[in-house]
C-alpha atoms as a PDB file:
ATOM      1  CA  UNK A   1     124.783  88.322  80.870  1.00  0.00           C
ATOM      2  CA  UNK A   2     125.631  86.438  83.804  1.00  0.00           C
ATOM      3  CA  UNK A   3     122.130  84.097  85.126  1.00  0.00           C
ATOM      4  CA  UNK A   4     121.850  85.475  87.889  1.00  0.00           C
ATOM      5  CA  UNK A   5     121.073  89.129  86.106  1.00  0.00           C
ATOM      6  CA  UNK A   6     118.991  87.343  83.497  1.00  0.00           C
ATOM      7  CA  UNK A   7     116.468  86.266  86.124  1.00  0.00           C
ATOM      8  CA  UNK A   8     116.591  89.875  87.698  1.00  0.00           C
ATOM      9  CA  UNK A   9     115.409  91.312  84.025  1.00  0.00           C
ATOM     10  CA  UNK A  10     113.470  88.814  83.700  1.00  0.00           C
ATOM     11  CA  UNK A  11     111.184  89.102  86.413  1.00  0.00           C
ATOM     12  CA  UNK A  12     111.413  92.753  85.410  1.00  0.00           C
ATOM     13  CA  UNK A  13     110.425  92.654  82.251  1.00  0.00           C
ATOM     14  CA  UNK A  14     107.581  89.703  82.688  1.00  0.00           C
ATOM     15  CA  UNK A  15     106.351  91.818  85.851  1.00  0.00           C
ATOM     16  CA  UNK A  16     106.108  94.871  83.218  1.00  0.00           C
ATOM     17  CA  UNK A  17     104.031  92.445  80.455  1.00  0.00           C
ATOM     18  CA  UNK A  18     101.689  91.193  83.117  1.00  0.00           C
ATOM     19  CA  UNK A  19     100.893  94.636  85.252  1.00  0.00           C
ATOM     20  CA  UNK A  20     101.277  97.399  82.719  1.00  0.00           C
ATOM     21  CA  UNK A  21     103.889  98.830  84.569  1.00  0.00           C
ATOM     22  CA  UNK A  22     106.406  98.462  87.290  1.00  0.00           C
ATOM     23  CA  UNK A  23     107.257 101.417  89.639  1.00  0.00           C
ATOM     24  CA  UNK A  24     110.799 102.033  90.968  1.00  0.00           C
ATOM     25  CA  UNK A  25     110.131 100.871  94.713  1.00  0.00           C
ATOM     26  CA  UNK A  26     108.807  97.525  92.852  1.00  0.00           C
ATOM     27  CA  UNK A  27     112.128  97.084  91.413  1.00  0.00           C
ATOM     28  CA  UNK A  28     113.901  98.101  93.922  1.00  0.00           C
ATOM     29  CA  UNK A  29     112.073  95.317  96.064  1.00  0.00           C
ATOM     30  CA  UNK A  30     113.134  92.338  93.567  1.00  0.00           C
ATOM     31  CA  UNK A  31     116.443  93.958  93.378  1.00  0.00           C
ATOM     32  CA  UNK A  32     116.887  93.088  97.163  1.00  0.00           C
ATOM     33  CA  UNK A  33     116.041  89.425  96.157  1.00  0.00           C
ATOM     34  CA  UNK A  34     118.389  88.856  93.365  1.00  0.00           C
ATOM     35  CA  UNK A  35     121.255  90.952  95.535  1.00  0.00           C
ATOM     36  CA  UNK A  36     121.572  93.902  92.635  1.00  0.00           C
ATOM     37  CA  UNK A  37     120.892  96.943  94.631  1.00  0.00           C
ATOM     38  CA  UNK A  38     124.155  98.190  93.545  1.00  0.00           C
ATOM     39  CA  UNK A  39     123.706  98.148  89.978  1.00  0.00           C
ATOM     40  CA  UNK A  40     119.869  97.505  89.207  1.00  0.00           C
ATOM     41  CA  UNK A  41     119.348 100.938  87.602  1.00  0.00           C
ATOM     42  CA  UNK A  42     122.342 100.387  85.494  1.00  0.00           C
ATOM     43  CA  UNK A  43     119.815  97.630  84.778  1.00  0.00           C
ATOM     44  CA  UNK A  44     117.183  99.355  83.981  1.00  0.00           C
ATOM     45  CA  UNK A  45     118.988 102.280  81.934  1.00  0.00           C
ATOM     46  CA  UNK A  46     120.010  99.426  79.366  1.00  0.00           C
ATOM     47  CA  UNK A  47     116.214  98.392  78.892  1.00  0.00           C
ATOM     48  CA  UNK A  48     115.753 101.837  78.237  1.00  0.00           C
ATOM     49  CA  UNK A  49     119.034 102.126  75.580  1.00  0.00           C
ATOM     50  CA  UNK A  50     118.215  99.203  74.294  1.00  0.00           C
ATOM     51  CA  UNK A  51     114.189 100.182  73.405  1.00  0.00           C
ATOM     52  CA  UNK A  52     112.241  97.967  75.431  1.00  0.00           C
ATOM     53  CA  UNK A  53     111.035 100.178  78.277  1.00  0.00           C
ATOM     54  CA  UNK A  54     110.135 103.721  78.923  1.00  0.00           C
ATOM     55  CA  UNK A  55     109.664 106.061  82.100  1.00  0.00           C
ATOM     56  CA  UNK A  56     105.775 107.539  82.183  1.00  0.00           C
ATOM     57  CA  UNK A  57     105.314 108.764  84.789  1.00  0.00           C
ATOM     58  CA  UNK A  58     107.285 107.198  87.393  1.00  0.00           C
ATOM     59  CA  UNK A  59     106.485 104.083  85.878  1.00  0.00           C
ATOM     60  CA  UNK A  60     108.435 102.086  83.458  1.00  0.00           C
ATOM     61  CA  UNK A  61     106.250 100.184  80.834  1.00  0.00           C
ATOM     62  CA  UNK A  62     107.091  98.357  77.543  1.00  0.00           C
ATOM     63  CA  UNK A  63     107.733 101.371  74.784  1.00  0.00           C
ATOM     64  CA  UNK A  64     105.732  98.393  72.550  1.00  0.00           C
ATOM     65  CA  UNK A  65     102.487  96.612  72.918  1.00  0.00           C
ATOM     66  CA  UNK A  66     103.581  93.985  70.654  1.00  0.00           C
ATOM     67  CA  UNK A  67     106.798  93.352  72.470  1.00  0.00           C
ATOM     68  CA  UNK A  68     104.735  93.531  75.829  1.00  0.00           C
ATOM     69  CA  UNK A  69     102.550  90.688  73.877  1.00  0.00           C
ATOM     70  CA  UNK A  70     105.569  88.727  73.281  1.00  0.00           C
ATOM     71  CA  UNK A  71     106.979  88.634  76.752  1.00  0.00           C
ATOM     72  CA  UNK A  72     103.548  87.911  78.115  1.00  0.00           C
ATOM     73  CA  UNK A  73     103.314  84.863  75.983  1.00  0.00           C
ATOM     74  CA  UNK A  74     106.684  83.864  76.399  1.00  0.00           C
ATOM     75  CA  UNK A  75     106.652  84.101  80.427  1.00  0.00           C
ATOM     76  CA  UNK A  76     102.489  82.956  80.252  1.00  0.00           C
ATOM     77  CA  UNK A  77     102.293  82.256  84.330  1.00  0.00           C
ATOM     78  CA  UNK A  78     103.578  85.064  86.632  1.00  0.00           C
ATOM     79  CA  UNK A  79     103.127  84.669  90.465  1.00  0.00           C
ATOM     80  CA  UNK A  80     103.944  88.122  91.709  1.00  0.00           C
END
């Protein structure tokens, strides 16, 4: 993974541990930062292959509160 997508997920993924949930005009907004609006869902579909988010309604969350607990403590400070 290039480190340039790693920050995109990133931010994802520590935005996700911190708020709950992200909704897809949030990630479409820090997919405008880190120039990926051409492939950010590809993006988010491998989160989803790969088992560590899920769509509720609208919303993608962590599909595990433990691995939500891990990201949170790994990523402790989050200025969103």
């Amino acid at each position: 993974m290039l480190k340039e997508d790693f920050y995109f997920v990133n931010e994802i993924l520590t935005h996700i541990a911190h708020k709950e949930s992200i909704r897809i005009q949030e990630i479409y907004d820090k997919a405008i930062k880190y120039d990926k609006t051409a492939d950010y869902m590809e993006f988010i579909q491998d989160l989803e292959n790969d088992g560590y988010i899920i769509e509720v309604n609208e919303q993608y969350r962590f599909i595990s509160p433990f691995l939500s607990a891990f990201w949170k403590k790994n990523n402790p400070i989050y200025n969103a």
